[in-house]
C-alpha atoms as a PDB file:
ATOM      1  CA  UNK A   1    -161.523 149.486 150.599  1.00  0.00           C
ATOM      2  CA  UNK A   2    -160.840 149.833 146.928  1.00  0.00           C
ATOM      3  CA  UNK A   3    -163.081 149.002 144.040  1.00  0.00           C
ATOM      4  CA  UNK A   4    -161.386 147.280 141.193  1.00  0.00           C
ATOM      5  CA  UNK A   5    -162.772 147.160 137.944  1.00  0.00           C
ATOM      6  CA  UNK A   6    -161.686 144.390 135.613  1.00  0.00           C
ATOM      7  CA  UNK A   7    -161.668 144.308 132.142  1.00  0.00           C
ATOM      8  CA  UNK A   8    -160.902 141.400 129.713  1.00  0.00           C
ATOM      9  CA  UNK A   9    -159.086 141.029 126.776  1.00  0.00           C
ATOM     10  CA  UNK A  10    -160.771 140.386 123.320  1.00  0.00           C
ATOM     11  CA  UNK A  11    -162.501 137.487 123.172  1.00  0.00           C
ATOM     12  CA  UNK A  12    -162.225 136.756 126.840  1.00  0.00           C
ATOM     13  CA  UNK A  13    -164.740 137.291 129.253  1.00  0.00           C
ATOM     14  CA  UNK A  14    -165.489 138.429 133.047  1.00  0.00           C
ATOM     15  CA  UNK A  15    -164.586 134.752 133.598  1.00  0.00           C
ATOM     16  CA  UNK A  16    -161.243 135.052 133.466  1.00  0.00           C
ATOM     17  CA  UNK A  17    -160.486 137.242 136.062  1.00  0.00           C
ATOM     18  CA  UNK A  18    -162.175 134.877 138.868  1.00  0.00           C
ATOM     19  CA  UNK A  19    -159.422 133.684 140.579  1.00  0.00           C
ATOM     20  CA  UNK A  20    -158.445 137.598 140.934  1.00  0.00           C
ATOM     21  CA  UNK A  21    -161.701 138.838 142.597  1.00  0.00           C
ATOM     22  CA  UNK A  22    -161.352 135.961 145.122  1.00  0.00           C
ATOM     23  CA  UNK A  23    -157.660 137.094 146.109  1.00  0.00           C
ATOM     24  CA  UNK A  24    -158.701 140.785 146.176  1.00  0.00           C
ATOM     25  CA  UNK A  25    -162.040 140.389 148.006  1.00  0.00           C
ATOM     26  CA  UNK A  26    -159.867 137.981 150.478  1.00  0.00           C
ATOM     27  CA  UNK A  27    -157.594 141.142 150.991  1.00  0.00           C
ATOM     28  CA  UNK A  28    -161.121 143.319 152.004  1.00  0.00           C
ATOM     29  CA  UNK A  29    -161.491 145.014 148.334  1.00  0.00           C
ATOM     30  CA  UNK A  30    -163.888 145.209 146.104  1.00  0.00           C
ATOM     31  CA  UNK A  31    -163.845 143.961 142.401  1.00  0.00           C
ATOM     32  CA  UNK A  32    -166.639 144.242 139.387  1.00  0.00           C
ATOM     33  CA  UNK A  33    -165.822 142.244 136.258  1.00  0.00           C
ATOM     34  CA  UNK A  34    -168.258 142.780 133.171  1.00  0.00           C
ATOM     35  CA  UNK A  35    -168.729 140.551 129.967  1.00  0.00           C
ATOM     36  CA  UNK A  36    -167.917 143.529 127.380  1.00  0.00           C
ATOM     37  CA  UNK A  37    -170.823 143.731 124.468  1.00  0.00           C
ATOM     38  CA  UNK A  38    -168.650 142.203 122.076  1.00  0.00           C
ATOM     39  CA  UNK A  39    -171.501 139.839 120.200  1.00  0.00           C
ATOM     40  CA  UNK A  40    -173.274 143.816 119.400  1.00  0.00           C
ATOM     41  CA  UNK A  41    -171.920 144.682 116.181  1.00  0.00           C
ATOM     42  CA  UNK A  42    -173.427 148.072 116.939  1.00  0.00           C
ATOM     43  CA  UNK A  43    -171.274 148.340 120.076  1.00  0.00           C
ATOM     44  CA  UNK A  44    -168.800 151.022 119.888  1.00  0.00           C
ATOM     45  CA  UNK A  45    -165.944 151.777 121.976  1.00  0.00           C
ATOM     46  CA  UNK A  46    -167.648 154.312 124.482  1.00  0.00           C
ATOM     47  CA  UNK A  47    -170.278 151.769 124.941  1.00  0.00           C
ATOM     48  CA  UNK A  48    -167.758 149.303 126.388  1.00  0.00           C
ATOM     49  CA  UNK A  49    -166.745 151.533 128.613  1.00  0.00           C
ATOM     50  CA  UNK A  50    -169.908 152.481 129.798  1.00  0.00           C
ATOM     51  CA  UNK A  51    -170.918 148.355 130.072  1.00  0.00           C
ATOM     52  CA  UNK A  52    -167.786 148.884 132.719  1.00  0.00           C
ATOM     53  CA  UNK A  53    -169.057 152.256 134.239  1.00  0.00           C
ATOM     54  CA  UNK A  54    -172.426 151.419 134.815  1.00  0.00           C
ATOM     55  CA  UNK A  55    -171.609 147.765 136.580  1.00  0.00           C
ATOM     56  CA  UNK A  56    -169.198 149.825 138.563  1.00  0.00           C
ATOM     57  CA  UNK A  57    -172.136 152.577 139.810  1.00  0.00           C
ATOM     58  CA  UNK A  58    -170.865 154.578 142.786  1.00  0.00           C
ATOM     59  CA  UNK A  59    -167.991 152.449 144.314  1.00  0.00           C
ATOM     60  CA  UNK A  60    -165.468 154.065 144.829  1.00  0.00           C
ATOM     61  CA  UNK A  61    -162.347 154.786 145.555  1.00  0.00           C
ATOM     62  CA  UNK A  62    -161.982 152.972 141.538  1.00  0.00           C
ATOM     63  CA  UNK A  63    -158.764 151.522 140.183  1.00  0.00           C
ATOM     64  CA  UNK A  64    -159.319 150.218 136.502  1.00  0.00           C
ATOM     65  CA  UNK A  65    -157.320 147.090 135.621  1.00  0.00           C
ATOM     66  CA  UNK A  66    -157.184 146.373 131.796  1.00  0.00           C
ATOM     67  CA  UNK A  67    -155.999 143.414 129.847  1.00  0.00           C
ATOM     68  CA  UNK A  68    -154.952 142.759 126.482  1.00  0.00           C
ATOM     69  CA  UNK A  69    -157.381 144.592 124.149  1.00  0.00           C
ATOM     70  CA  UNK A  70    -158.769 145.837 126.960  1.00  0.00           C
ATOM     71  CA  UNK A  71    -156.279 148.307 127.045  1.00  0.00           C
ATOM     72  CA  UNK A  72    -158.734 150.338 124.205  1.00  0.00           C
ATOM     73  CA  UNK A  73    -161.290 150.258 126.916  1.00  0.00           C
ATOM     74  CA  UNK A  74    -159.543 150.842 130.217  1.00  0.00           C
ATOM     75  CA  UNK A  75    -158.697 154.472 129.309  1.00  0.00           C
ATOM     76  CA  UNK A  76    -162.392 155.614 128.327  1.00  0.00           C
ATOM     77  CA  UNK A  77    -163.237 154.182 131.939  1.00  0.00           C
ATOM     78  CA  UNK A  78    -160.558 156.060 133.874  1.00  0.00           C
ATOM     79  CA  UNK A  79    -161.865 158.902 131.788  1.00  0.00           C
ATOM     80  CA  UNK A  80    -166.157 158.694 132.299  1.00  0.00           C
ATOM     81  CA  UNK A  81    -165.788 157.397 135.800  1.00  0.00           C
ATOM     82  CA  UNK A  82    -162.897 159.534 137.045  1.00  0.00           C
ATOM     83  CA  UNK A  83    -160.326 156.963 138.538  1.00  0.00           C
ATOM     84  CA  UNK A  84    -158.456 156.872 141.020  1.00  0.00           C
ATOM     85  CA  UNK A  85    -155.531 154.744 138.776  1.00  0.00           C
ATOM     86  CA  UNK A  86    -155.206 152.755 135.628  1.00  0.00           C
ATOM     87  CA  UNK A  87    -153.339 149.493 135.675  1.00  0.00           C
ATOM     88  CA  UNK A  88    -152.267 148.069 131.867  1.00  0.00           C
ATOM     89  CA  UNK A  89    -151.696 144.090 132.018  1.00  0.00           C
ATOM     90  CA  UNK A  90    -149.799 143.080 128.993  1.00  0.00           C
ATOM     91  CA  UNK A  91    -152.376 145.604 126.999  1.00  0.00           C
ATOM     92  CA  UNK A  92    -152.522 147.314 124.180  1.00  0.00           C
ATOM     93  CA  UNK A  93    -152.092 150.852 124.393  1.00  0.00           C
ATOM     94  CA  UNK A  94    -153.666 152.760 121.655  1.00  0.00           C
ATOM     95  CA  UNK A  95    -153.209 156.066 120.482  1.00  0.00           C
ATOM     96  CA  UNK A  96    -155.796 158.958 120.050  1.00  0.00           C
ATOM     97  CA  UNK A  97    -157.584 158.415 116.407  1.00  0.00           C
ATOM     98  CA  UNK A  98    -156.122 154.705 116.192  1.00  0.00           C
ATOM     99  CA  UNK A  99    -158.867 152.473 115.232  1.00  0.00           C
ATOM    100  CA  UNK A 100    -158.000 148.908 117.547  1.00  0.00           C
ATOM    101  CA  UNK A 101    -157.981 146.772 114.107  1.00  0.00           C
ATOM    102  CA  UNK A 102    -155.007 148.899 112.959  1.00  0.00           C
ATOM    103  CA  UNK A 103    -153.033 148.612 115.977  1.00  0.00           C
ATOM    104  CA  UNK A 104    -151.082 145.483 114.873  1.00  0.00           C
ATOM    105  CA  UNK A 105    -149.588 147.046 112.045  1.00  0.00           C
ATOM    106  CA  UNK A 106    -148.983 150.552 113.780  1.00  0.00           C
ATOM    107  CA  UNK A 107    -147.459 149.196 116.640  1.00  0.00           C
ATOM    108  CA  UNK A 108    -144.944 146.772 114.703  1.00  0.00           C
ATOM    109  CA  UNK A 109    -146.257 143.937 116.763  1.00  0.00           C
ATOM    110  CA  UNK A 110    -144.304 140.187 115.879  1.00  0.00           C
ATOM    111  CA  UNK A 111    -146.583 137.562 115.494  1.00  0.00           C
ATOM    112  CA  UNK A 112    -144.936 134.010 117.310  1.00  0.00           C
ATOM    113  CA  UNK A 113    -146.428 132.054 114.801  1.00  0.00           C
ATOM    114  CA  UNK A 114    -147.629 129.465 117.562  1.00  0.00           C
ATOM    115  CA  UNK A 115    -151.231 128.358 116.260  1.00  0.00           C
ATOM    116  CA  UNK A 116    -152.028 126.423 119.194  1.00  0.00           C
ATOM    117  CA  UNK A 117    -153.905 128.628 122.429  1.00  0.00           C
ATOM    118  CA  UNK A 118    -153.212 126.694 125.514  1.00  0.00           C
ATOM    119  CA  UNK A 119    -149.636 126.891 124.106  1.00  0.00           C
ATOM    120  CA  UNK A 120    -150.059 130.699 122.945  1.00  0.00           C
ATOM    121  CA  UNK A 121    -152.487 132.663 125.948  1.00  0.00           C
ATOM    122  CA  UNK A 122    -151.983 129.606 128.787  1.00  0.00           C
ATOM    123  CA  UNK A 123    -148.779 127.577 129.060  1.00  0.00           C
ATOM    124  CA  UNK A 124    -148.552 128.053 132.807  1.00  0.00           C
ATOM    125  CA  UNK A 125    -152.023 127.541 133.083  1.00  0.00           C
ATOM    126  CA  UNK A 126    -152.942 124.003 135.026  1.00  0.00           C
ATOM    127  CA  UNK A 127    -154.480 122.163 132.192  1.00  0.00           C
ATOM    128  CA  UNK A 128    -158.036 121.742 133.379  1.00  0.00           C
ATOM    129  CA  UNK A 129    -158.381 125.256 133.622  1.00  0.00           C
ATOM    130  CA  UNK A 130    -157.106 126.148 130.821  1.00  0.00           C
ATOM    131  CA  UNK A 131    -159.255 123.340 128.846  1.00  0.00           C
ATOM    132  CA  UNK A 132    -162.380 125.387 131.016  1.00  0.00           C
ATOM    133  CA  UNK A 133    -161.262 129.077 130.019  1.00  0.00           C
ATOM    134  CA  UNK A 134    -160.847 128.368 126.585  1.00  0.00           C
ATOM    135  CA  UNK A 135    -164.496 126.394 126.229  1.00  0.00           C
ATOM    136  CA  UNK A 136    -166.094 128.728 128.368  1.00  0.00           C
ATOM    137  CA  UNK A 137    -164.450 131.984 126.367  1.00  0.00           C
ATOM    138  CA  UNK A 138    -164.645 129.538 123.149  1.00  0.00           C
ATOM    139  CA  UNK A 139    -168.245 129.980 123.190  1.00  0.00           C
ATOM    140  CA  UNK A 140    -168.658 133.693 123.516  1.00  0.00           C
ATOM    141  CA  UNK A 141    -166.004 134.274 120.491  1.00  0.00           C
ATOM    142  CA  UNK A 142    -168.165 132.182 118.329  1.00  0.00           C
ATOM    143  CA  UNK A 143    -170.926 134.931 118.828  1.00  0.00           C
ATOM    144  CA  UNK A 144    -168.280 138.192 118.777  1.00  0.00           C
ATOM    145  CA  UNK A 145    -168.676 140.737 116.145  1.00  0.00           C
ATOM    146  CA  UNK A 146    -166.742 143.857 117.272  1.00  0.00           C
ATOM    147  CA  UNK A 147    -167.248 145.369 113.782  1.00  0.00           C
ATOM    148  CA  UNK A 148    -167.726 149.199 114.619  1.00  0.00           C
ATOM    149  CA  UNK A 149    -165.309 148.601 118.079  1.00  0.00           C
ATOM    150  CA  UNK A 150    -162.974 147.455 115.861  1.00  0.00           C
ATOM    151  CA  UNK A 151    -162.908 149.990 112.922  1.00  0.00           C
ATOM    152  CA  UNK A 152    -163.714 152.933 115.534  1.00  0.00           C
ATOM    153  CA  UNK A 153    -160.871 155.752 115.617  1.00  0.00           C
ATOM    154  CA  UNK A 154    -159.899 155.715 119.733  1.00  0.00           C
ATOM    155  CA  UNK A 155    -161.979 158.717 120.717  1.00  0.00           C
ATOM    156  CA  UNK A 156    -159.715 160.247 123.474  1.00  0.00           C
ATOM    157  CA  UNK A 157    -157.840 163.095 122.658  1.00  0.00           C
ATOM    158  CA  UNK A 158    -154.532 162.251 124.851  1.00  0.00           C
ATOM    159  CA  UNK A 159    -154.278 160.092 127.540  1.00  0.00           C
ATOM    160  CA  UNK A 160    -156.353 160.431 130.612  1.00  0.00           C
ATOM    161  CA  UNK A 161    -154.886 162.110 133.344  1.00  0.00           C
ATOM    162  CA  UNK A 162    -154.646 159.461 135.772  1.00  0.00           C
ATOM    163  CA  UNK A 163    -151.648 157.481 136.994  1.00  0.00           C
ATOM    164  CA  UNK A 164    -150.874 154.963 134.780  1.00  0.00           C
ATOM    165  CA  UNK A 165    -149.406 151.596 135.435  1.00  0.00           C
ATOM    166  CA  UNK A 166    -148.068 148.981 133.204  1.00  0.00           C
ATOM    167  CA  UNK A 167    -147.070 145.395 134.167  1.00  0.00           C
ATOM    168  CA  UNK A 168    -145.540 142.765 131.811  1.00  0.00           C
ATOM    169  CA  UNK A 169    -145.443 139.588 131.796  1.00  0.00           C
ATOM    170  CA  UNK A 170    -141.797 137.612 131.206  1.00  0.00           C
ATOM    171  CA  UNK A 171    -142.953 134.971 129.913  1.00  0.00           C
ATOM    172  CA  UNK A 172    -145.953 135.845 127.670  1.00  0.00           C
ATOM    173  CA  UNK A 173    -145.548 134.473 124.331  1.00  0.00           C
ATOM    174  CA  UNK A 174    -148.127 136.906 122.388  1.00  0.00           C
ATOM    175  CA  UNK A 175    -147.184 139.652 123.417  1.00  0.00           C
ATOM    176  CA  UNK A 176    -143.519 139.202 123.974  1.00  0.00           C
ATOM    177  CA  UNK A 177    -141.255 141.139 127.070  1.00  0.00           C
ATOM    178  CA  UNK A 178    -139.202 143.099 124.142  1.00  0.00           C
ATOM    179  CA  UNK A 179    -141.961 143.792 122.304  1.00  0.00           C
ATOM    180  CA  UNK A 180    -144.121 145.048 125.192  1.00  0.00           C
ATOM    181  CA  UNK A 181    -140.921 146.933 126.548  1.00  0.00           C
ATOM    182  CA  UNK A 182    -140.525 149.249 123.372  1.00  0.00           C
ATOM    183  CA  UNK A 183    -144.634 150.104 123.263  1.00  0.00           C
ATOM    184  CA  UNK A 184    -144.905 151.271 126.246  1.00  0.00           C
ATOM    185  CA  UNK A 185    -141.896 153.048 126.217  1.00  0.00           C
ATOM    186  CA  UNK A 186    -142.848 154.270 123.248  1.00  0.00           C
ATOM    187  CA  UNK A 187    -146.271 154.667 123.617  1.00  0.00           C
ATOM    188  CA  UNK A 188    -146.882 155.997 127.369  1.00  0.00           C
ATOM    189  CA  UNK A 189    -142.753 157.366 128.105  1.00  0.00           C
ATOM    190  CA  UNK A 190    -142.800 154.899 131.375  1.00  0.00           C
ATOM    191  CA  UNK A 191    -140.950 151.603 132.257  1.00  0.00           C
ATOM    192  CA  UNK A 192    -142.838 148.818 132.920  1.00  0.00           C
ATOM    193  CA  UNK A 193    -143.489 146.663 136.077  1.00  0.00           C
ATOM    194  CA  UNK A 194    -142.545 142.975 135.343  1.00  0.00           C
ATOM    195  CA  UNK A 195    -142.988 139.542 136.801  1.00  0.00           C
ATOM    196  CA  UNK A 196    -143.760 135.883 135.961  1.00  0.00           C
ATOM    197  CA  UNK A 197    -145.937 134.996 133.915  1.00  0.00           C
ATOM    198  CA  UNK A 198    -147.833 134.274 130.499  1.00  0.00           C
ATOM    199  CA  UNK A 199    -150.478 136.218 129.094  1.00  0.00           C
ATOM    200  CA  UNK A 200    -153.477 134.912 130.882  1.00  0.00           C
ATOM    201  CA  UNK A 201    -151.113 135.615 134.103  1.00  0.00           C
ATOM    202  CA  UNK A 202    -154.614 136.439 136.145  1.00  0.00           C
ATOM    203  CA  UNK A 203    -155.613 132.862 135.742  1.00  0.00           C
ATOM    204  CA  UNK A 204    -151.637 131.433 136.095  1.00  0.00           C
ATOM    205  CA  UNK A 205    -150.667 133.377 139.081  1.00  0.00           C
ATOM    206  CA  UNK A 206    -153.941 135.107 140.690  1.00  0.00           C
ATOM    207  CA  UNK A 207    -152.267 135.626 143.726  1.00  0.00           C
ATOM    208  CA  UNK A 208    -149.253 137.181 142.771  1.00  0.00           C
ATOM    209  CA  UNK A 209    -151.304 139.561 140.456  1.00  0.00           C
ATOM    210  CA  UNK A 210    -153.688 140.657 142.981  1.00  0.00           C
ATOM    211  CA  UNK A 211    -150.534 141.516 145.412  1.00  0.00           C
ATOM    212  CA  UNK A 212    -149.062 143.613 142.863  1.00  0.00           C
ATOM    213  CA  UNK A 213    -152.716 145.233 141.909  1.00  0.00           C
ATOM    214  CA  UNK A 214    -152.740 146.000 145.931  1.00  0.00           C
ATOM    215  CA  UNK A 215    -149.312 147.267 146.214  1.00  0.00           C
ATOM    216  CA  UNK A 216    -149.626 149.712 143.584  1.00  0.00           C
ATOM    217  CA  UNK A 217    -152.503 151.768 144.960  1.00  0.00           C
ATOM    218  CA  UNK A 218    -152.260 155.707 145.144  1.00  0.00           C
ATOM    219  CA  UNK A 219    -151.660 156.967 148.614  1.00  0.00           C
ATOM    220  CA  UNK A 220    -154.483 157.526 149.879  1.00  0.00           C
END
């Protein structure tokens, strides 16, 4: 049995990655998904990953599963908690001394100019969960303040030495396949895993995700 821990994007929350934990506890693994401290101004970027580290406690074997801005995060778990793998879902991968709020420039990311979020994070998303997600993650946003997370310098000195997985998602309009294809080429010198999918592809195709999750664990 694996332990998977689960992190969320910015302004998402544990929430999102429901549908997940049900397909991988249904498959006889373990999952832990934490609301990051994201309403604590004074929350830095090591304390998010210890939020993840200490909800995670002794399980282990540990795979680390990152979303979205979660990919600032994921890392600094692998790193305190000494996993066994890293998974990137349509994250952001930062580089050592890049604060997350300057990643958009850095990275040459292209805004799609879609203003709506169902439309944006959740096309494939059936509607009445996607109406639920976005109240339920609605009303933790109202309360985030990630002001020293965001201006922090990413505190690693290289990347973690852990096997590192990406997976993108074809049809995610925020962070777009080409887009996603050059970063982590660029970023991490791999080529990334694709499937179906938008960018809140855990809540769009749960099952599918959790296969893949499953597939991709280190021998042994």
């Amino acid at each position: 049995m694996t332990t998977f821990a689960l992190i969320h994007g910015g302004g998402g929350s544990a929430f999102d990655w429901h549908l997940v934990e049900a397909e991988l506890r249904g498959q006889g693994h373990d999952t832990v998904a934490v609301d990051l401290p994201m309403s604590d101004p004074r929350a830095g970027l090591w304390d998010y990953a210890d939020a993840v580290v200490q909800a995670v406690g002794e399980r282990r074997p540990l795979v680390v599963v990152a979303h979205s801005w979660g990919g600032f995060v994921g890392p600094l778990v692998c790193e305190r908690a000494g996993a066994a793998a890293l998974v990137l879902v349509t994250a952001m991968i930062p580089r050592p001394g890049e604060p997350p709020d300057d990643w958009w420039a850095r990275s040459e990311w292209p805004s799609s100019g879609i203003d709506d979020d169902y439309e944006l994070y959740l096309h494939d998303v059936p509607r009445e969960l996607g109406r639920r997600v976005l109240a339920h993650d609605g009303a933790l946003a109202e309360k985030m303040s990630m002001e020293r997370a965001g201006r922090e310098p990413w505190p690693l000195p290289a990347w973690p030495d852990v096997p590192t997985k990406y997976l993108l998602c074809r049809d995610d309009r925020f962070f777009t396949p080409d887009f996603v294809r050059r970063h982590v080429r660029e970023r991490l010198g791999i080529v990334a895993d694709e499937m179906p999918g938008s960018h809140m592809v855990m809540l769009s195709r749960p099952g599918e995700l959790a296969d893949y999750l499953v597939r991709v664990l280190p021998a042994g």
